[in-house]
PDB file of N, CA and C in Angstrom:
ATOM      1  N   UNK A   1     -45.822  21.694 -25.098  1.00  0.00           N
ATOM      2  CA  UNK A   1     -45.617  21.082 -26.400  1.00  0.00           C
ATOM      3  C   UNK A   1     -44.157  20.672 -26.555  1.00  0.00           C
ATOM      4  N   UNK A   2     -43.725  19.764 -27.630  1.00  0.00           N
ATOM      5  CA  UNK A   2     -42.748  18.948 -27.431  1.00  0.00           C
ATOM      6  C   UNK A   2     -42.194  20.081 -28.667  1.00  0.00           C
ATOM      7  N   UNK A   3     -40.705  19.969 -28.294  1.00  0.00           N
ATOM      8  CA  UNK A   3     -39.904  21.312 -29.772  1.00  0.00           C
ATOM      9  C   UNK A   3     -39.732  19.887 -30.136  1.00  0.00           C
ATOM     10  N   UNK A   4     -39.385  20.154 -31.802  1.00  0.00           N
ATOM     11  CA  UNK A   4     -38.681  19.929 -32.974  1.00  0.00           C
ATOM     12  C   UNK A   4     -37.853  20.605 -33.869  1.00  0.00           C
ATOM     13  N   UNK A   5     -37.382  19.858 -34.890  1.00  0.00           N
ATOM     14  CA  UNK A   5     -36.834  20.920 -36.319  1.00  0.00           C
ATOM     15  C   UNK A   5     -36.895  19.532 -37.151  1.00  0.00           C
ATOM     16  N   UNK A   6     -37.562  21.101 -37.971  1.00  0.00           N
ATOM     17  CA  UNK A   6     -38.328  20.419 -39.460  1.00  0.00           C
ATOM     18  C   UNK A   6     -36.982  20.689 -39.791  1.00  0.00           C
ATOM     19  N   UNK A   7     -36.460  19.347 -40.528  1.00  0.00           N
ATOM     20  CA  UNK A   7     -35.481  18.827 -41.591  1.00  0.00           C
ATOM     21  C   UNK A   7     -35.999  19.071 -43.309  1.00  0.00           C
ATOM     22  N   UNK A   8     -35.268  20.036 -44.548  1.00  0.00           N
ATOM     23  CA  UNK A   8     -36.071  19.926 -45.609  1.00  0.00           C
ATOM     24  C   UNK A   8     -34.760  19.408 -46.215  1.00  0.00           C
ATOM     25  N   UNK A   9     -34.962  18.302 -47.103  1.00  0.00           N
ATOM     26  CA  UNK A   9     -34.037  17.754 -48.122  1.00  0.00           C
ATOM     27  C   UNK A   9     -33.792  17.919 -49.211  1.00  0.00           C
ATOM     28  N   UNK A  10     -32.937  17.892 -50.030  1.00  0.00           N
ATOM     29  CA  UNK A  10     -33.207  17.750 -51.718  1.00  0.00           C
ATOM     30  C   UNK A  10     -34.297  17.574 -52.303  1.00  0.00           C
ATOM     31  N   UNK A  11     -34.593  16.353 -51.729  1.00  0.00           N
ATOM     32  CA  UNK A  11     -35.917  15.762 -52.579  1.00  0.00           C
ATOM     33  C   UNK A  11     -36.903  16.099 -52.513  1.00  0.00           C
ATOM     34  N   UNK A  12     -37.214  17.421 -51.405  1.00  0.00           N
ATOM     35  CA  UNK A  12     -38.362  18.545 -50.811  1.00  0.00           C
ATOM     36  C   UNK A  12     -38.938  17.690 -49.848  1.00  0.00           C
ATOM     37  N   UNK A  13     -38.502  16.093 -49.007  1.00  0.00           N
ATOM     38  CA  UNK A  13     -39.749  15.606 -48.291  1.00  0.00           C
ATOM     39  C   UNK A  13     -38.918  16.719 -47.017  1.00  0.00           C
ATOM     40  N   UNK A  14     -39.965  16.467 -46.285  1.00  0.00           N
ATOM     41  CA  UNK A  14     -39.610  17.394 -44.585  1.00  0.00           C
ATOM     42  C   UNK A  14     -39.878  16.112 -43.999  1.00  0.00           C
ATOM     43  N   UNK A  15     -39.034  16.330 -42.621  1.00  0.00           N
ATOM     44  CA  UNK A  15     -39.080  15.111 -41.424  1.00  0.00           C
ATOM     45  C   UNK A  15     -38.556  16.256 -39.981  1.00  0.00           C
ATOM     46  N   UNK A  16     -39.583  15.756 -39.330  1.00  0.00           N
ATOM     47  CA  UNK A  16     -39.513  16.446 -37.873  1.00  0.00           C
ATOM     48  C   UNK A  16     -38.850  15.637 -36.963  1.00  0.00           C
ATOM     49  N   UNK A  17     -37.755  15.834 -36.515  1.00  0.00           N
ATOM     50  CA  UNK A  17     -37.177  15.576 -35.585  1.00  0.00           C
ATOM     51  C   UNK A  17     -37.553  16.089 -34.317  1.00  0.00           C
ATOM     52  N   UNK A  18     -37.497  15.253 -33.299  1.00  0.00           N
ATOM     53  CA  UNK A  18     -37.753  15.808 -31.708  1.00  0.00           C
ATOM     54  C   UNK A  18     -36.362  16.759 -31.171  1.00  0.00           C
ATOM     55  N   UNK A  19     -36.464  17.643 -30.909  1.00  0.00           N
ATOM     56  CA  UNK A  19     -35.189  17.928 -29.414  1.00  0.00           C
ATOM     57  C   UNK A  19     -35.526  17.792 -28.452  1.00  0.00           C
ATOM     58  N   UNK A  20     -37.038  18.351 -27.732  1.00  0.00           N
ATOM     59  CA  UNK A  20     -36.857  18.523 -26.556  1.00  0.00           C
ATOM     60  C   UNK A  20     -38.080  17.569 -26.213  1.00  0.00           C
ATOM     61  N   UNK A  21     -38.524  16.517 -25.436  1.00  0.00           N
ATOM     62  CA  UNK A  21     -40.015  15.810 -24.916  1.00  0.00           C
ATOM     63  C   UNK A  21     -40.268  16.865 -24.141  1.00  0.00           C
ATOM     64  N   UNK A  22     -41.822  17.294 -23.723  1.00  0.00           N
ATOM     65  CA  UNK A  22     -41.912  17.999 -22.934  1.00  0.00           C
ATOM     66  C   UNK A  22     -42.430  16.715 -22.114  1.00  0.00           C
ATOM     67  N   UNK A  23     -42.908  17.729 -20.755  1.00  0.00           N
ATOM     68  CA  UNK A  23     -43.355  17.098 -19.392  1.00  0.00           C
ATOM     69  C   UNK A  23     -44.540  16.060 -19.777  1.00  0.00           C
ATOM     70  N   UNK A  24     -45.051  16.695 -20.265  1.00  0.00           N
ATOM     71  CA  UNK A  24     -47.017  15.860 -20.217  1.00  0.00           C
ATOM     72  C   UNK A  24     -46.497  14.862 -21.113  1.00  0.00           C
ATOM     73  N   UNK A  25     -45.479  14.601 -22.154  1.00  0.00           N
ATOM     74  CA  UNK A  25     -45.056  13.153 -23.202  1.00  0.00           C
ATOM     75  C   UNK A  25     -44.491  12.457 -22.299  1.00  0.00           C
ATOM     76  N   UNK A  26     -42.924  13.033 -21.705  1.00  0.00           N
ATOM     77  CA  UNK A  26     -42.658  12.260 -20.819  1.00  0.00           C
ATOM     78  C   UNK A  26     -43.548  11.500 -19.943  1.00  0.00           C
ATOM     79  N   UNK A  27     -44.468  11.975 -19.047  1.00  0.00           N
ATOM     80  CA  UNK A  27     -45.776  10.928 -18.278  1.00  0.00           C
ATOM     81  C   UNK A  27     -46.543  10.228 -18.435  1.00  0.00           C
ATOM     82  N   UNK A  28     -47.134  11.276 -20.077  1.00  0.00           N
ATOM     83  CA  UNK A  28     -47.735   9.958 -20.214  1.00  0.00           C
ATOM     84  C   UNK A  28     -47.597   9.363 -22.104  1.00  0.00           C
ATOM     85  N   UNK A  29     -46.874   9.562 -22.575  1.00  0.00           N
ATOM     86  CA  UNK A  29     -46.154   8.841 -24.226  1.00  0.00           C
ATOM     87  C   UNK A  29     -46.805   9.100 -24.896  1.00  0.00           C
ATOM     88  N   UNK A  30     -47.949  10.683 -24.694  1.00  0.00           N
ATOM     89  CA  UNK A  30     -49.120  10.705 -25.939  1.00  0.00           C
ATOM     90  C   UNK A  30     -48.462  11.947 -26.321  1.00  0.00           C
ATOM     91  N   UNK A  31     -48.212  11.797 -27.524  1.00  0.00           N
ATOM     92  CA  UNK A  31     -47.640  12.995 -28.643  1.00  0.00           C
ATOM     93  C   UNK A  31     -48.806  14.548 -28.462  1.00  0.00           C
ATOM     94  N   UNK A  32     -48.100  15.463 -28.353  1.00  0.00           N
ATOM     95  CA  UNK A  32     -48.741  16.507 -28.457  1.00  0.00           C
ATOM     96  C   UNK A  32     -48.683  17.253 -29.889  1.00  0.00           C
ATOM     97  N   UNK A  33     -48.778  18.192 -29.928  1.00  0.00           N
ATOM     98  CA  UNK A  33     -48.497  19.153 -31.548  1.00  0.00           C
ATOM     99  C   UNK A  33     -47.487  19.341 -31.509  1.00  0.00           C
ATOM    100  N   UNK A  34     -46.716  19.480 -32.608  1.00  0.00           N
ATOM    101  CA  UNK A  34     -45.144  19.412 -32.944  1.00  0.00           C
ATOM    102  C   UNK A  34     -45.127  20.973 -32.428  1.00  0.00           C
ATOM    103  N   UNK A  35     -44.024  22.037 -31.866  1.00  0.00           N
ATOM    104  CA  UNK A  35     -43.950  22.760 -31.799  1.00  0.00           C
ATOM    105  C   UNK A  35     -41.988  23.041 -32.050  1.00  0.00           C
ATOM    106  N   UNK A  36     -42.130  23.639 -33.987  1.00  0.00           N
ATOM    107  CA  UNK A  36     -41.109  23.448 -34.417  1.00  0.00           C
ATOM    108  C   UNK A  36     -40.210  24.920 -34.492  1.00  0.00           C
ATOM    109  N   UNK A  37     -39.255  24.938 -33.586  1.00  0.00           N
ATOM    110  CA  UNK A  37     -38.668  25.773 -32.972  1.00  0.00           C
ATOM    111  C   UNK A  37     -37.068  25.900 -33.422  1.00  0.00           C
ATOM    112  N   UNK A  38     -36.613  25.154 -34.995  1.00  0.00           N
ATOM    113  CA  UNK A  38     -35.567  25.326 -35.681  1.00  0.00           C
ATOM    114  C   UNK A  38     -35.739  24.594 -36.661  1.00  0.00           C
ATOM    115  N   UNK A  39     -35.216  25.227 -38.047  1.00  0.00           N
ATOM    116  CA  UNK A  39     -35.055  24.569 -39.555  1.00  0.00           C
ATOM    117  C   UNK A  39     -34.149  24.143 -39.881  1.00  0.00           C
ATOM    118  N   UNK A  40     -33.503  22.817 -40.298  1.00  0.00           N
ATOM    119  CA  UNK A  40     -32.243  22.837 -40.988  1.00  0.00           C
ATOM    120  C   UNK A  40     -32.704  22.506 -41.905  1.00  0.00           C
ATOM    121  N   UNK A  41     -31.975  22.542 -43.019  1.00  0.00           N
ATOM    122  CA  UNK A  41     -31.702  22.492 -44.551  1.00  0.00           C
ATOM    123  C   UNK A  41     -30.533  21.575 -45.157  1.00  0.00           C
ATOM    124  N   UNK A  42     -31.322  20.352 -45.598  1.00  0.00           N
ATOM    125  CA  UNK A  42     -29.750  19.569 -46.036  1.00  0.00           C
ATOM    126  C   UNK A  42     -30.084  19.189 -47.700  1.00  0.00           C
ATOM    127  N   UNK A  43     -29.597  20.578 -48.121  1.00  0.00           N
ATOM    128  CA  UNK A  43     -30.477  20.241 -49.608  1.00  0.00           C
ATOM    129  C   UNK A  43     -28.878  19.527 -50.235  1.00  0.00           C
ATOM    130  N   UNK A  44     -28.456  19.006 -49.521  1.00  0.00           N
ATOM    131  CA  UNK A  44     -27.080  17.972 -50.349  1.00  0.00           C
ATOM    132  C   UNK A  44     -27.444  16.771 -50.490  1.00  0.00           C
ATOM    133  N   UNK A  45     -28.358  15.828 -49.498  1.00  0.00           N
ATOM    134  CA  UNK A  45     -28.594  14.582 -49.562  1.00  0.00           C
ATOM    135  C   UNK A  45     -30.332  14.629 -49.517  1.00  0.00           C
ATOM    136  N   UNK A  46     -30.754  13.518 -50.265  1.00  0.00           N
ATOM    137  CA  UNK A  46     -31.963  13.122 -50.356  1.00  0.00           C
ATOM    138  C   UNK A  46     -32.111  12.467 -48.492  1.00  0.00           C
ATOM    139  N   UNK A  47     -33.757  12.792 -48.282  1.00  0.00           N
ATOM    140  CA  UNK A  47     -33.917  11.402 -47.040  1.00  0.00           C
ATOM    141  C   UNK A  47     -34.222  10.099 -47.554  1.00  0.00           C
ATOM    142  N   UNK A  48     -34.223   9.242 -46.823  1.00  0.00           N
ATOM    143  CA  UNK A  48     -33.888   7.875 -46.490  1.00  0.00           C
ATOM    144  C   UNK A  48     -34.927   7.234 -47.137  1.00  0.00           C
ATOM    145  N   UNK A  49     -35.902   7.888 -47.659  1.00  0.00           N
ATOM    146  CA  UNK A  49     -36.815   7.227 -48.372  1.00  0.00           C
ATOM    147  C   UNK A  49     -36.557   7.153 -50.519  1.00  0.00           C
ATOM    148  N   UNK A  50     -35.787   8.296 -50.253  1.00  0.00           N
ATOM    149  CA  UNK A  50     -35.569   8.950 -51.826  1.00  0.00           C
ATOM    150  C   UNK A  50     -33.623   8.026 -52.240  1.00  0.00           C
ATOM    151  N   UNK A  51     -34.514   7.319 -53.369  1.00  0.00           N
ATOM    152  CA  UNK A  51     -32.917   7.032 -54.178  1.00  0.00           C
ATOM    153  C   UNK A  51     -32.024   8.512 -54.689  1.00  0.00           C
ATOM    154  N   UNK A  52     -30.809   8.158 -54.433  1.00  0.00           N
ATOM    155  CA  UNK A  52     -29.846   9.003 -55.149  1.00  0.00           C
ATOM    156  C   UNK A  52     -30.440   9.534 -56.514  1.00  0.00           C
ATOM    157  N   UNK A  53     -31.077   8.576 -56.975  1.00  0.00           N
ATOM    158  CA  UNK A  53     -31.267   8.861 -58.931  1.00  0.00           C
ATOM    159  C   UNK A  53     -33.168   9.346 -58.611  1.00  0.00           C
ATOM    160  N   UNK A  54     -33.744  10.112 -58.562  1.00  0.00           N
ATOM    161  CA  UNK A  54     -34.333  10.745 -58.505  1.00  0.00           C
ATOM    162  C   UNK A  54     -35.970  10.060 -59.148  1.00  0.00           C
ATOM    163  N   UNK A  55     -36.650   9.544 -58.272  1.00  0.00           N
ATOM    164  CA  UNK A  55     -38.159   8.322 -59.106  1.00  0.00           C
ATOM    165  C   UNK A  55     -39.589   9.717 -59.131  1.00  0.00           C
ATOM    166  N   UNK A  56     -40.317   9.609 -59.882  1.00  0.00           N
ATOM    167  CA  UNK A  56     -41.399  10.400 -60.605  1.00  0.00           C
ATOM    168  C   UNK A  56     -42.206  10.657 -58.563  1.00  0.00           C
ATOM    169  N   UNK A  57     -42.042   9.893 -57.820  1.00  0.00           N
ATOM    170  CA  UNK A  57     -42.781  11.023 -56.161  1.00  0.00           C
ATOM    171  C   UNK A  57     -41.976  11.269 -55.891  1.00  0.00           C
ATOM    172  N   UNK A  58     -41.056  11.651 -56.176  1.00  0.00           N
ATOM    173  CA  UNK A  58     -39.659  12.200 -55.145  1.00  0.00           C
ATOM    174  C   UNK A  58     -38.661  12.918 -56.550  1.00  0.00           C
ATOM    175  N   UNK A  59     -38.949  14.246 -56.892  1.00  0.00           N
ATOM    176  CA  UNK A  59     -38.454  15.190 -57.845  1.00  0.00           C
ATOM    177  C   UNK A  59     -38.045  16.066 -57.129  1.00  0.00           C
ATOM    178  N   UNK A  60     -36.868  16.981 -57.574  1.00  0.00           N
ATOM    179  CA  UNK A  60     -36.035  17.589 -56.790  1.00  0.00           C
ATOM    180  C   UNK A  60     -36.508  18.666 -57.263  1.00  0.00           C
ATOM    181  N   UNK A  61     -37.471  19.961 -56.486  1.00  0.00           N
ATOM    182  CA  UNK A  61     -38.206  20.917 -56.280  1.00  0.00           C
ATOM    183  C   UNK A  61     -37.394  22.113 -56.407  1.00  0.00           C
ATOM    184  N   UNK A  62     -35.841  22.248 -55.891  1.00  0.00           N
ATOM    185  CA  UNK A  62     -35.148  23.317 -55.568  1.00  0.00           C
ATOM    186  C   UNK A  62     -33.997  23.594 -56.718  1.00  0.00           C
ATOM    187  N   UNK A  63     -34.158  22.635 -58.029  1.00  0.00           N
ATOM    188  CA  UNK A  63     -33.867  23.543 -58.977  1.00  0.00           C
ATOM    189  C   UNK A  63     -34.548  23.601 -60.014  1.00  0.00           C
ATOM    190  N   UNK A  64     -34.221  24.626 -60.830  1.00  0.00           N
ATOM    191  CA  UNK A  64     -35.575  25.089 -61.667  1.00  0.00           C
ATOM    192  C   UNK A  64     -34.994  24.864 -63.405  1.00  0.00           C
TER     193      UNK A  64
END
């Protein structure tokens, strides 16, 4: 299985990043199950989908 790390943002979306391809992707380019093997946390910036100013699908979960 191929590692990742789940990325969680401000805006609560998650995005999986790759680190490592394993062997069987490398040969043949068919995605296996994410096997997510570190978390970072960037609750400072929204992702790339979420405006700065905060729209009714993308509410900021982590304060109360």
């Amino acid at each position: 299985m191929c590692d990742y790390t789940q990325v969680q943002y401000k805006c609560s979306h998650l995005r999986y990043v790759v680190r490592a391809w394993c062997t069987k992707y490398q040969e043949t380019h068919k995605r296996c199950p994410a096997n997510v093997v570190a978390v970072e946390y960037r609750l400072d910036e929204n992702c790339s989908l979420c405006p700065s100013t905060p729209t009714p699908h993308c509410i900021d979960l982590t304060s109360n």
